[in-house]
PDB file of N, CA and C in Angstrom:
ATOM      1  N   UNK A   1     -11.016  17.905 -13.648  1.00  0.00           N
ATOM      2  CA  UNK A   1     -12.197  18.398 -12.945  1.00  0.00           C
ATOM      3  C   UNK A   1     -12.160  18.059 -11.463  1.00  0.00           C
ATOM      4  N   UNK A   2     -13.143  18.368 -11.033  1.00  0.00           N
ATOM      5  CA  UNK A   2     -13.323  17.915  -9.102  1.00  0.00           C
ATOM      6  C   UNK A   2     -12.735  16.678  -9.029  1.00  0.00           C
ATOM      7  N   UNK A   3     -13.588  15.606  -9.543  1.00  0.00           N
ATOM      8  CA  UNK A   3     -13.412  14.135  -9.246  1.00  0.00           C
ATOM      9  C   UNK A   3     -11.497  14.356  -9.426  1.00  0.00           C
ATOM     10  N   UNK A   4     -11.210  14.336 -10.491  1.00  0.00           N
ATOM     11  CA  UNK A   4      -9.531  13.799 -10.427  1.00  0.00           C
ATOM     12  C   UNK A   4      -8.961  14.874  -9.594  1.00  0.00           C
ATOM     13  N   UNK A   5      -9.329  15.789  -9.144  1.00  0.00           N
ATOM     14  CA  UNK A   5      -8.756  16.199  -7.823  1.00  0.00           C
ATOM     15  C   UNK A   5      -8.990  15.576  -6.570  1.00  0.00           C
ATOM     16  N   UNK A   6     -10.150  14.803  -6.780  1.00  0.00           N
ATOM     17  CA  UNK A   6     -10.744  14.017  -4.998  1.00  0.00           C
ATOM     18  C   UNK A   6      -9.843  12.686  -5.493  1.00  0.00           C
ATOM     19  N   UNK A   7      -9.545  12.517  -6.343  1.00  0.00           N
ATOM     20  CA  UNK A   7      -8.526  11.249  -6.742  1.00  0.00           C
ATOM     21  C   UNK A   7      -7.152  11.815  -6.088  1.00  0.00           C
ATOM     22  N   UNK A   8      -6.475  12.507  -6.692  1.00  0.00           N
ATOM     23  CA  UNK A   8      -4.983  12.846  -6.467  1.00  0.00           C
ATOM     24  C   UNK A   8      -4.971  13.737  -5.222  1.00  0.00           C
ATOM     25  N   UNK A   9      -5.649  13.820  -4.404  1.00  0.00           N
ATOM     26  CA  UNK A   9      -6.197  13.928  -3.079  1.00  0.00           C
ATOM     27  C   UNK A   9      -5.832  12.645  -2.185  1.00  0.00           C
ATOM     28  N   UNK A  10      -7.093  12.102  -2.619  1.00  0.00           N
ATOM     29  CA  UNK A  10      -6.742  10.612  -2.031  1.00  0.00           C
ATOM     30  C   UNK A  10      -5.711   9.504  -1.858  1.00  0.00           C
ATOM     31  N   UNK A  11      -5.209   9.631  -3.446  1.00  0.00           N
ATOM     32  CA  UNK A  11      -4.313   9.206  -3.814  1.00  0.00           C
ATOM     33  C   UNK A  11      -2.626   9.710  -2.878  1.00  0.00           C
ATOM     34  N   UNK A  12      -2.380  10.674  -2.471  1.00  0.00           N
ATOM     35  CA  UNK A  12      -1.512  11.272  -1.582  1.00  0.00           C
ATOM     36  C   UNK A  12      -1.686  11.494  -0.311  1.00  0.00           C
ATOM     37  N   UNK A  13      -3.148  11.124   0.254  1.00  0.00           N
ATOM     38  CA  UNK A  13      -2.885  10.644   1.451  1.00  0.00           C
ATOM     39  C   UNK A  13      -2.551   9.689   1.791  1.00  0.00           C
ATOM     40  N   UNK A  14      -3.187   8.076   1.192  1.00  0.00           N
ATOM     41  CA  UNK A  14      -2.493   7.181   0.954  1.00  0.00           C
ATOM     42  C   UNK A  14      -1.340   7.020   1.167  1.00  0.00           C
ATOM     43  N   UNK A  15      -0.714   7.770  -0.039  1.00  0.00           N
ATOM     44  CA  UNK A  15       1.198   7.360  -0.321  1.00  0.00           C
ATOM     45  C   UNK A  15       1.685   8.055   1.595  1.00  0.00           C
ATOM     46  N   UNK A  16       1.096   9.276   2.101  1.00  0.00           N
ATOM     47  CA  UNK A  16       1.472   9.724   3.128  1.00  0.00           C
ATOM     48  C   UNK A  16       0.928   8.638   4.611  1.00  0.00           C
ATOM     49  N   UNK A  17       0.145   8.542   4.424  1.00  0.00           N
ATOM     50  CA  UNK A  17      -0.400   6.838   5.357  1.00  0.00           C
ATOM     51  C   UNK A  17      -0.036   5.807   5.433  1.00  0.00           C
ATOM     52  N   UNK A  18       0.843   5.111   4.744  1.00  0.00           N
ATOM     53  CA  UNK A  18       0.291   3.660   4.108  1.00  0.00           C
ATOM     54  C   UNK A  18       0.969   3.114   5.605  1.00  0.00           C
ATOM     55  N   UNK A  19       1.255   3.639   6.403  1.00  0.00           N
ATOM     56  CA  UNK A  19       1.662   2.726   7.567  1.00  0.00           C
ATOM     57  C   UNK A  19       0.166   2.795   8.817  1.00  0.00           C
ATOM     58  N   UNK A  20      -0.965   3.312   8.429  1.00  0.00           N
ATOM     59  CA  UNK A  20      -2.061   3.768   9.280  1.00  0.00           C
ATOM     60  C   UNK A  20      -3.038   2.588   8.598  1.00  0.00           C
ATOM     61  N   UNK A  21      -4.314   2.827   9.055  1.00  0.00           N
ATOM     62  CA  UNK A  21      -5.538   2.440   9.000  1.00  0.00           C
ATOM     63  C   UNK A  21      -5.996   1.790   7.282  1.00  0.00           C
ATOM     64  N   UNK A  22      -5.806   3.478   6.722  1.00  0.00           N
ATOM     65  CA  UNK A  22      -6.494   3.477   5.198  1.00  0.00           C
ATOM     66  C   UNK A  22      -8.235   2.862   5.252  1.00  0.00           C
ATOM     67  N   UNK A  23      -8.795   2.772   6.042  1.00  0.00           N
ATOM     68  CA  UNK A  23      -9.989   2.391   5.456  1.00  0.00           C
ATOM     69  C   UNK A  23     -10.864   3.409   4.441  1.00  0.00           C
ATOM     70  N   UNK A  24     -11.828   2.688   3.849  1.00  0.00           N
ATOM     71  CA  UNK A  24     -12.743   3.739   2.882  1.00  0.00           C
ATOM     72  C   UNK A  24     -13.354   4.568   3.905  1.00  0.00           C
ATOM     73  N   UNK A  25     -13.878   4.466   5.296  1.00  0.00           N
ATOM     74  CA  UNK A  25     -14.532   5.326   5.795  1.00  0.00           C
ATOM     75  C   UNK A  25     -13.228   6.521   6.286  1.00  0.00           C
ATOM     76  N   UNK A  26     -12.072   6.049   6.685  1.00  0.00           N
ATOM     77  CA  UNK A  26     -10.812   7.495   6.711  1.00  0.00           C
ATOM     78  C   UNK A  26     -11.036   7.846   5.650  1.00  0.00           C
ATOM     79  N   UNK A  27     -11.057   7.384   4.564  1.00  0.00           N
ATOM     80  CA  UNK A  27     -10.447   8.165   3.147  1.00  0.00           C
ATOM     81  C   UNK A  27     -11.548   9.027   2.719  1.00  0.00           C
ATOM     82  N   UNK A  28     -13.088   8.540   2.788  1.00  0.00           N
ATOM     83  CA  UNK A  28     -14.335   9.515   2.611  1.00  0.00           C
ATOM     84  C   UNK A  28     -14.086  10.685   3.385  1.00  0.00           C
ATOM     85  N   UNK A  29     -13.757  10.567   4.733  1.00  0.00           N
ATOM     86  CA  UNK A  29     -13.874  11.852   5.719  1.00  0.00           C
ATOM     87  C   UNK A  29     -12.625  13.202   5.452  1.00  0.00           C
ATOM     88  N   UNK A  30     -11.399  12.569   4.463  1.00  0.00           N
ATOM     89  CA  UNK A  30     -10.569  13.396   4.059  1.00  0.00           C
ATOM     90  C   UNK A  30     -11.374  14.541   2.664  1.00  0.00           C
ATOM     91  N   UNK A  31     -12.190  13.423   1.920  1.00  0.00           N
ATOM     92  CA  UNK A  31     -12.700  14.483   1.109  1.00  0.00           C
ATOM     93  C   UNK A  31     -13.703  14.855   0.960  1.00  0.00           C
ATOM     94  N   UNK A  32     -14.764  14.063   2.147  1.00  0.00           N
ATOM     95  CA  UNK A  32     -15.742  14.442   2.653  1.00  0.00           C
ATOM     96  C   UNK A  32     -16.707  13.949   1.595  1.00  0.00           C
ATOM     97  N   UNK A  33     -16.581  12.788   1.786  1.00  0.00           N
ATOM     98  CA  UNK A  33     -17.268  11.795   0.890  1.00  0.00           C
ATOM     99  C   UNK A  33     -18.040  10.522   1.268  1.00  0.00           C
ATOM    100  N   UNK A  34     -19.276  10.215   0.984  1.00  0.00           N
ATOM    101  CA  UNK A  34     -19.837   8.565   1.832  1.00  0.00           C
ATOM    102  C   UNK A  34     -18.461   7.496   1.331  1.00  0.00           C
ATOM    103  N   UNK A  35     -17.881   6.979   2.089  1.00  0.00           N
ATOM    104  CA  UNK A  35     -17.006   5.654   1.522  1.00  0.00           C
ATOM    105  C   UNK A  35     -17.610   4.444   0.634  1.00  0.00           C
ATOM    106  N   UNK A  36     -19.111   4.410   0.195  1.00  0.00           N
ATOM    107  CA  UNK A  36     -19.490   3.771  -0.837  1.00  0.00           C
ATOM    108  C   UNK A  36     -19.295   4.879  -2.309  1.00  0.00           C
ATOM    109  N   UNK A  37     -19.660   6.000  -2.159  1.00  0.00           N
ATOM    110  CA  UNK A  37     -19.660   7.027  -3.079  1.00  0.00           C
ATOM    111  C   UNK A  37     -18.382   7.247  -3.883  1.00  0.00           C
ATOM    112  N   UNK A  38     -17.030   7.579  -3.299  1.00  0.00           N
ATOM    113  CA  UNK A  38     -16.217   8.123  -2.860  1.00  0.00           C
ATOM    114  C   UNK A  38     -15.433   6.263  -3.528  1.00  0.00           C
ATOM    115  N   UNK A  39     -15.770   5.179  -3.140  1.00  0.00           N
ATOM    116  CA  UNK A  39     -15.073   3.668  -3.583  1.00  0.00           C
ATOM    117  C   UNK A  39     -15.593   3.701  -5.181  1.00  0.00           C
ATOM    118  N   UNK A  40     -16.844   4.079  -5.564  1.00  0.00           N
ATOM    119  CA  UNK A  40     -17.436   4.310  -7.021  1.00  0.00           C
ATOM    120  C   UNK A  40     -16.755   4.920  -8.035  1.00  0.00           C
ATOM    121  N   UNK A  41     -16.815   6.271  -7.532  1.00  0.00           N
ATOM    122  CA  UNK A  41     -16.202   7.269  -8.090  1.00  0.00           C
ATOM    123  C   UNK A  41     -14.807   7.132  -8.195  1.00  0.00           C
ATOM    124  N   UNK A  42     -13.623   6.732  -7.605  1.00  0.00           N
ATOM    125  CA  UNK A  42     -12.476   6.456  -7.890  1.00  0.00           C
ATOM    126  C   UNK A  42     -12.340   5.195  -9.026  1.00  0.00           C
ATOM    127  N   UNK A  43     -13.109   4.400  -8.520  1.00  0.00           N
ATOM    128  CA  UNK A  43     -13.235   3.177  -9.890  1.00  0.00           C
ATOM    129  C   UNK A  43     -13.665   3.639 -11.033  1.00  0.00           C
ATOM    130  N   UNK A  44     -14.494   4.872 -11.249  1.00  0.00           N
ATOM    131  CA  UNK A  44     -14.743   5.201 -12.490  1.00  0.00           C
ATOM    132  C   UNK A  44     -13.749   5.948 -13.187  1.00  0.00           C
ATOM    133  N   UNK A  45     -13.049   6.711 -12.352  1.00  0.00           N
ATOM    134  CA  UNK A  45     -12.325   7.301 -12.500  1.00  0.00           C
ATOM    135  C   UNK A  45     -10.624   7.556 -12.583  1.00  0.00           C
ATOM    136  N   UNK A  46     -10.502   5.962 -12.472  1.00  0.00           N
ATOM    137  CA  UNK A  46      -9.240   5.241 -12.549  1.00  0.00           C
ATOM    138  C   UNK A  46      -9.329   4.182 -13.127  1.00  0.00           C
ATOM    139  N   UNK A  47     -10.490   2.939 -13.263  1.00  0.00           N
ATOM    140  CA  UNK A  47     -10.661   2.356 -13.840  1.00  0.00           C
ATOM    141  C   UNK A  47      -9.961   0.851 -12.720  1.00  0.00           C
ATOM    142  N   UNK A  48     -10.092   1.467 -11.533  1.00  0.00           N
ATOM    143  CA  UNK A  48      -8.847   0.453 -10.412  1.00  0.00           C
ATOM    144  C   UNK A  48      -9.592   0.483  -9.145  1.00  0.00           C
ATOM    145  N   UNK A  49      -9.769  -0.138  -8.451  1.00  0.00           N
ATOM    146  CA  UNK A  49     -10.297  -0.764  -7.298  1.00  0.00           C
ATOM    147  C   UNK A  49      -9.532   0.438  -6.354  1.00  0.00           C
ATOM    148  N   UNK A  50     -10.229   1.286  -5.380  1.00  0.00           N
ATOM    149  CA  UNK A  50      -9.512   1.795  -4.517  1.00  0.00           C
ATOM    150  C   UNK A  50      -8.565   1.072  -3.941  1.00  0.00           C
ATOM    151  N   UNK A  51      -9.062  -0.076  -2.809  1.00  0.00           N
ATOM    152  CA  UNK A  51      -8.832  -1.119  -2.257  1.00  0.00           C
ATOM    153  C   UNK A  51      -7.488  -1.678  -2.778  1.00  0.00           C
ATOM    154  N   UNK A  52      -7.366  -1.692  -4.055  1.00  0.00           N
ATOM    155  CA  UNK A  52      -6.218  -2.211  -4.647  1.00  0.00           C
ATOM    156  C   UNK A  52      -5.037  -1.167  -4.714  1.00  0.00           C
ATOM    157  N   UNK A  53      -5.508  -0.426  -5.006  1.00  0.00           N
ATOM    158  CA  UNK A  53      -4.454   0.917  -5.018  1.00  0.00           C
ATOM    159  C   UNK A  53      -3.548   0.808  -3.798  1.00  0.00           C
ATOM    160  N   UNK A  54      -4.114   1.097  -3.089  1.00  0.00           N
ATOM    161  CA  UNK A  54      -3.950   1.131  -1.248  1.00  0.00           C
ATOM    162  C   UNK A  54      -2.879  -0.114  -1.658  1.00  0.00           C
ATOM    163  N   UNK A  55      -3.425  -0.976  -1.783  1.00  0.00           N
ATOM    164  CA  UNK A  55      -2.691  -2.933  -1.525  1.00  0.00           C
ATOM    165  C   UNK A  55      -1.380  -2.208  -2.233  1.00  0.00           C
ATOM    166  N   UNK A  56      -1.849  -2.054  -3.355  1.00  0.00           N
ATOM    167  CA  UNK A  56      -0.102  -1.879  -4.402  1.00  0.00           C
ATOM    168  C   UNK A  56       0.824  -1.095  -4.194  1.00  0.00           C
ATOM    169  N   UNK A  57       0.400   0.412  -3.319  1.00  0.00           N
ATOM    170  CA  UNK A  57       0.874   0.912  -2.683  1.00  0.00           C
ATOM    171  C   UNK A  57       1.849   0.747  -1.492  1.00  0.00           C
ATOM    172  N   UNK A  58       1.567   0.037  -0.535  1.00  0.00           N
ATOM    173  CA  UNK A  58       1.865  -0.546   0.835  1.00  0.00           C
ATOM    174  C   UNK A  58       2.863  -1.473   0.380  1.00  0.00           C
ATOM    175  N   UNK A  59       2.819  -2.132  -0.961  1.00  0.00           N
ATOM    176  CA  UNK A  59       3.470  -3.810  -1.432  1.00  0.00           C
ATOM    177  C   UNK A  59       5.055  -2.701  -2.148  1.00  0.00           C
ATOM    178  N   UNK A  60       4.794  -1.813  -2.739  1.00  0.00           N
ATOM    179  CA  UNK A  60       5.499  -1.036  -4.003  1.00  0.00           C
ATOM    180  C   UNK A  60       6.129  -0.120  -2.274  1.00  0.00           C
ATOM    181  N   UNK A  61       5.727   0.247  -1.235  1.00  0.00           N
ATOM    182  CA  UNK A  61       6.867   1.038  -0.374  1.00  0.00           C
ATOM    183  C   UNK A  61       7.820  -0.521   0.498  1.00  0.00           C
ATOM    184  N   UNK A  62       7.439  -1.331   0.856  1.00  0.00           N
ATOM    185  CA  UNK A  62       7.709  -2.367   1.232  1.00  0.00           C
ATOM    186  C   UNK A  62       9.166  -2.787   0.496  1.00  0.00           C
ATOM    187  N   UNK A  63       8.392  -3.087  -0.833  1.00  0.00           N
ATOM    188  CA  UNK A  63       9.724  -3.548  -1.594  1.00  0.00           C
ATOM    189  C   UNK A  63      10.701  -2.311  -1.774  1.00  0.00           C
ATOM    190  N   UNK A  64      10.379  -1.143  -2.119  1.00  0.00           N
ATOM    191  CA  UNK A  64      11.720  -0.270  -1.633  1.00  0.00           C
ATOM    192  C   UNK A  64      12.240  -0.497  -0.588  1.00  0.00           C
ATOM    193  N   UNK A  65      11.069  -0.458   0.486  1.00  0.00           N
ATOM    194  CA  UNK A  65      12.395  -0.193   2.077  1.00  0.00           C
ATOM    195  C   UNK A  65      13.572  -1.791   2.337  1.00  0.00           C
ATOM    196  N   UNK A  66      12.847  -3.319   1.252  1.00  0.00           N
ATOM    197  CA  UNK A  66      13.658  -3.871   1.438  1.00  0.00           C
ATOM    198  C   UNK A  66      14.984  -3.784   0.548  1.00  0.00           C
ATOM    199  N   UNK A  67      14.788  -3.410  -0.333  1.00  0.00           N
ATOM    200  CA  UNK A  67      16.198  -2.717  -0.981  1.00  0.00           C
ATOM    201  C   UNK A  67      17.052  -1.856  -0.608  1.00  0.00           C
ATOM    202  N   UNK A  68      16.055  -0.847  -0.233  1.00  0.00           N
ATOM    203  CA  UNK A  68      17.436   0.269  -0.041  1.00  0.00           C
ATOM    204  C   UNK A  68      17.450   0.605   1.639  1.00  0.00           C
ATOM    205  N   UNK A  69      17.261  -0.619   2.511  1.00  0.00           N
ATOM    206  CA  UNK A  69      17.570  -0.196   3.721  1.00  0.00           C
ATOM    207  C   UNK A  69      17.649  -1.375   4.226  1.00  0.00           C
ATOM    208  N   UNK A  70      18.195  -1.433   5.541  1.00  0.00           N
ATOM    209  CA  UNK A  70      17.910  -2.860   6.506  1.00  0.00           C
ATOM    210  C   UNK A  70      17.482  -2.950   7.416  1.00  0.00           C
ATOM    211  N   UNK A  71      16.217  -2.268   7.512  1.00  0.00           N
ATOM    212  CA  UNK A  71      15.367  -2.900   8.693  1.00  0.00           C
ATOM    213  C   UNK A  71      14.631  -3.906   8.488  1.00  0.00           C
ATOM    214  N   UNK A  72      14.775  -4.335   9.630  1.00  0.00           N
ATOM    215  CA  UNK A  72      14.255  -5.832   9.597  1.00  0.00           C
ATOM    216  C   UNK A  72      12.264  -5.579   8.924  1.00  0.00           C
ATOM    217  N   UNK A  73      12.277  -7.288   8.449  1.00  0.00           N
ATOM    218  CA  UNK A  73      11.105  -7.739   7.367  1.00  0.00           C
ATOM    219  C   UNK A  73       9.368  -6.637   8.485  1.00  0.00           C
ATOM    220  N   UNK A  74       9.659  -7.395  10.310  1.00  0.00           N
ATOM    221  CA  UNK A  74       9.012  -6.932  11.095  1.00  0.00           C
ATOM    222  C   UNK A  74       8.444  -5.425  11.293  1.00  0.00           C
ATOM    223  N   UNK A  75       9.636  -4.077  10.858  1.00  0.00           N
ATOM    224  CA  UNK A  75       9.509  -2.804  11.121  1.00  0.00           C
ATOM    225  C   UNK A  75       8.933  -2.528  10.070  1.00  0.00           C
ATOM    226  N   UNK A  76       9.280  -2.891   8.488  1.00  0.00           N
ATOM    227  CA  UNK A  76       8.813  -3.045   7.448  1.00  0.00           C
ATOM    228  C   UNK A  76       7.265  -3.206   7.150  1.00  0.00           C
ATOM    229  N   UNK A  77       6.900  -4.579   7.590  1.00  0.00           N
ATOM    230  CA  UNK A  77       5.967  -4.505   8.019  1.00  0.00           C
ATOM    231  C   UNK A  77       4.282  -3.726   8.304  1.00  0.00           C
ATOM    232  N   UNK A  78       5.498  -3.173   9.589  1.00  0.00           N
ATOM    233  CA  UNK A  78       4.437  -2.131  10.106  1.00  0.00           C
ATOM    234  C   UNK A  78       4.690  -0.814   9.993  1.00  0.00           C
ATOM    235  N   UNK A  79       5.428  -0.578   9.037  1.00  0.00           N
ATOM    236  CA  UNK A  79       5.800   0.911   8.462  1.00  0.00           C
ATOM    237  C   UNK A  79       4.538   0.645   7.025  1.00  0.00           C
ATOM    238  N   UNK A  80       4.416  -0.336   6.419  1.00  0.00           N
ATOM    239  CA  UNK A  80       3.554  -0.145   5.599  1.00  0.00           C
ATOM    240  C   UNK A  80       1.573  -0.663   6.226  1.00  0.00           C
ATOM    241  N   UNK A  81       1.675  -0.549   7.269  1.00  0.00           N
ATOM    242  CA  UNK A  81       0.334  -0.757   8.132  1.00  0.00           C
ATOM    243  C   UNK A  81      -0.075  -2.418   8.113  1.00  0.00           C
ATOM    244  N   UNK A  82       0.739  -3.169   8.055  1.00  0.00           N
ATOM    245  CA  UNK A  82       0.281  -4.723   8.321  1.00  0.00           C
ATOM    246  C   UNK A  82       0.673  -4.715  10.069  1.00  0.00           C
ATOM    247  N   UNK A  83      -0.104  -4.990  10.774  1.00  0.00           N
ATOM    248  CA  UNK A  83       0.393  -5.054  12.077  1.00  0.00           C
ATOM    249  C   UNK A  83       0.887  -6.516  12.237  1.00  0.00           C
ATOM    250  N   UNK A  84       0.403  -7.875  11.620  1.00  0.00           N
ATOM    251  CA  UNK A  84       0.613  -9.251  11.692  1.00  0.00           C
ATOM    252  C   UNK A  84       2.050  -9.380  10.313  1.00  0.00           C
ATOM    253  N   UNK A  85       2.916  -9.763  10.942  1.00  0.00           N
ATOM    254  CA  UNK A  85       3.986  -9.737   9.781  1.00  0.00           C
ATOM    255  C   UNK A  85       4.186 -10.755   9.494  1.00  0.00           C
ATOM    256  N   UNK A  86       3.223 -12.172   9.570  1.00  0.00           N
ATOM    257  CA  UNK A  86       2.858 -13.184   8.802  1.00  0.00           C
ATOM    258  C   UNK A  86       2.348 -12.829   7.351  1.00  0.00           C
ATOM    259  N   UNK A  87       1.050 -12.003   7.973  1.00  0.00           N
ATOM    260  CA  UNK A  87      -0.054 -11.725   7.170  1.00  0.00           C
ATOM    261  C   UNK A  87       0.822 -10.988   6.041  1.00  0.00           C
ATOM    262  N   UNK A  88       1.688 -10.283   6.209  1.00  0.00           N
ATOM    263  CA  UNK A  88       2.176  -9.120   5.598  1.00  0.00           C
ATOM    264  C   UNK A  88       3.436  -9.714   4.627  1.00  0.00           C
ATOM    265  N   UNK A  89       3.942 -10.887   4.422  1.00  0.00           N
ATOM    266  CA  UNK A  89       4.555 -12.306   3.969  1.00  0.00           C
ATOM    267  C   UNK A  89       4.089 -13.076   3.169  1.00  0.00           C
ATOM    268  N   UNK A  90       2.973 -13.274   3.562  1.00  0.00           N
ATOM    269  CA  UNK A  90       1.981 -13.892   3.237  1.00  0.00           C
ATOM    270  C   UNK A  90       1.570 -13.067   1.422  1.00  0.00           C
ATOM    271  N   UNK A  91       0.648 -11.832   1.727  1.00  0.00           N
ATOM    272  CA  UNK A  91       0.159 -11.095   0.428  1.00  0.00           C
ATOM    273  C   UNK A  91       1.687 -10.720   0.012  1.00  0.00           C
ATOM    274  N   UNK A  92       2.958 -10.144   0.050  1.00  0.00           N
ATOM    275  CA  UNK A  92       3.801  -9.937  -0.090  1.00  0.00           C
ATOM    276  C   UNK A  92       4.237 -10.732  -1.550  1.00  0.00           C
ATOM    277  N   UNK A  93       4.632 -12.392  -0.917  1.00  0.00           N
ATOM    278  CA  UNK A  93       4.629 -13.287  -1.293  1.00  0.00           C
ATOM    279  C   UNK A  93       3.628 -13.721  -2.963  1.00  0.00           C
ATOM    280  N   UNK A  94       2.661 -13.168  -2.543  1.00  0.00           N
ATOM    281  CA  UNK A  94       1.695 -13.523  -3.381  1.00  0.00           C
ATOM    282  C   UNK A  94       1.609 -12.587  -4.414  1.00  0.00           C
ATOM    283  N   UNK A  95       1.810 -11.297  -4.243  1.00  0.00           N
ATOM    284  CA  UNK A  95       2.169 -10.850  -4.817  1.00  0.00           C
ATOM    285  C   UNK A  95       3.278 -10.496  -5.804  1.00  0.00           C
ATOM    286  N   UNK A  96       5.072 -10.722  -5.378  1.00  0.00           N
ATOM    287  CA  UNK A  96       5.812 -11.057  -6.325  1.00  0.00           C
ATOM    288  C   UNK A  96       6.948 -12.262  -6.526  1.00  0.00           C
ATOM    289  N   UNK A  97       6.037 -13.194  -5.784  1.00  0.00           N
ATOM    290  CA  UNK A  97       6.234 -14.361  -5.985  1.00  0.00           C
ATOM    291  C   UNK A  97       7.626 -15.025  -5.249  1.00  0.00           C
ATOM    292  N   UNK A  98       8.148 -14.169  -4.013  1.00  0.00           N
ATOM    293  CA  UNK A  98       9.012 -14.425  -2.798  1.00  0.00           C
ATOM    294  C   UNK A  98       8.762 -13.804  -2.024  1.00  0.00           C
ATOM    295  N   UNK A  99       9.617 -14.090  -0.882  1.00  0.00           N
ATOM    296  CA  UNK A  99       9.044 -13.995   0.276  1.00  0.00           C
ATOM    297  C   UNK A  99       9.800 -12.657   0.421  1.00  0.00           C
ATOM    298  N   UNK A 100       9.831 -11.513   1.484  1.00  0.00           N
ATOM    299  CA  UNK A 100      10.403 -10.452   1.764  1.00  0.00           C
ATOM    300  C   UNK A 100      12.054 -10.792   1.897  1.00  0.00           C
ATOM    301  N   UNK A 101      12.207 -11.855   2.179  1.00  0.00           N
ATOM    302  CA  UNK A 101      13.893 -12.132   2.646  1.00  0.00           C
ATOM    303  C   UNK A 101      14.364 -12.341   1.360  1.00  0.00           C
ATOM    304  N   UNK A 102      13.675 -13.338   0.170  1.00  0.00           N
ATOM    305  CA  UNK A 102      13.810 -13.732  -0.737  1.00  0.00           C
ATOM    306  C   UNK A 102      14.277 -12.740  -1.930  1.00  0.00           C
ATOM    307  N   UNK A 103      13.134 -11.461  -1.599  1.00  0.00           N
ATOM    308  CA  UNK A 103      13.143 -10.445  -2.581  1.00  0.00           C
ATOM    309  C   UNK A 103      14.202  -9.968  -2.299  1.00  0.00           C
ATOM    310  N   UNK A 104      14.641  -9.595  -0.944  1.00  0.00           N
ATOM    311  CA  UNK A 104      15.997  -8.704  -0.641  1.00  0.00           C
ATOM    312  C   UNK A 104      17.130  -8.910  -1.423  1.00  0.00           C
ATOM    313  N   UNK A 105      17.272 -10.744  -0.987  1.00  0.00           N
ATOM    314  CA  UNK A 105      18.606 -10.861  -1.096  1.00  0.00           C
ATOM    315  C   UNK A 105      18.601 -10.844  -2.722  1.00  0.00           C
ATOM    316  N   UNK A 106      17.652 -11.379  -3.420  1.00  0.00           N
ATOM    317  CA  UNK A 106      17.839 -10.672  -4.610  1.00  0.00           C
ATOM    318  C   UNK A 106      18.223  -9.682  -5.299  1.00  0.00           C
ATOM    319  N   UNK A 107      17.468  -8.869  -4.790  1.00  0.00           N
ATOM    320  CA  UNK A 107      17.664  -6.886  -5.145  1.00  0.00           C
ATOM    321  C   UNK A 107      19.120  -6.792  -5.014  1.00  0.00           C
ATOM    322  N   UNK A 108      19.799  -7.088  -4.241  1.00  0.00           N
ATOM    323  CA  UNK A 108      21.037  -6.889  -3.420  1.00  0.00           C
ATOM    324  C   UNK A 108      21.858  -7.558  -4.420  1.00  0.00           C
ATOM    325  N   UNK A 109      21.594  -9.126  -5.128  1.00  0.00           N
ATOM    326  CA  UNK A 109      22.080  -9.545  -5.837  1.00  0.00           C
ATOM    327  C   UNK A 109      23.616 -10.514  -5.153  1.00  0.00           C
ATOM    328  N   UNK A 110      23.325 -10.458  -3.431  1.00  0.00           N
ATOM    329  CA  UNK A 110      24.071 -11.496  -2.966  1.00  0.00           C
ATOM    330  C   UNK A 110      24.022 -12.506  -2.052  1.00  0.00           C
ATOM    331  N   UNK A 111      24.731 -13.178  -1.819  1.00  0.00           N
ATOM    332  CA  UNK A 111      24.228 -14.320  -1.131  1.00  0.00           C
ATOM    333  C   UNK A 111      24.825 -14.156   0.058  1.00  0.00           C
ATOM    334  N   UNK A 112      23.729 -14.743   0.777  1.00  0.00           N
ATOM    335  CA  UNK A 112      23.834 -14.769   2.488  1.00  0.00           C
ATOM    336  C   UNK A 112      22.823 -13.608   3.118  1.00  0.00           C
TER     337      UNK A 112
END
C-alpha cells in the first residue's frame, strides 16, 4: 500500500545519502511528511527505529568500503556522513566490536 511505498522511498534515499545530513526533517520533505508522522509510521511499519536504519546503514556501507577498497578510515568516514572520524570509530567500534583498522585487517585476513 502507500505507507510501504513511503518506506522503500525512504529507505533508498537513505542507501543514496548516507554520506549527507539524513535528518527526519530531510527525510519528511522527500515524502512530504511531518518528521514526527513520517518517524511513527516507518516504526509501524517496519517494526525498526528509522533512526536506526539510517545508523545500520552508514555502519553496513562503511564496513564494505573497508574491505573492498583502501581508502583511508578518514574518507570512509565521511563518505558515510560522520564528519568527526573519532566519533565515527567510536559507534563503529561499538557496533562490531573493532575498530575500523581492526575490522580491515581482518576481512583481508592479513597481517600488517
Amino acid at each position: 500500500g502507500a505507507n510501504l511505498r513511503i518506506v522503500e522511498t525512504v529507505q533508498a534515499y537513505v542507501a543514496d545519502h548516507l554520506d549527507g545530513c539524513l535528518s527526519l526533517e530531510d527525510l519528511g520533505r522527500v515524502v512530504h511528511l511531518h518528521p514526527v508522522y513520517l518517524s511513527k509510521l516507518y516504526k509501524q511499519e517496519t517494526g525498526e527505529n528509522l533512526s536506526n536504519f539510517i545508523f545500520s546503514k552508514r555502519l553496513e556501507k562503511a564496513a564494505r568500503l573497508l574491505k573492498d577498497s583502501d581508502l583511508h578510515v578518514v574518507d570512509i568516514s565521511r563518505m558515510v556522513g560522520y564528519k568527526k572520524t573519532q566519533y565515527f570509530i567510536k559507534v563503529f567500534k561499538e557496533q562490531y566490536g573493532l575498530t575500523p583498522y581492526q575490522y580491515r585487517r581482518n576481512q583481508r585476513g592479513t597481517s600488517g
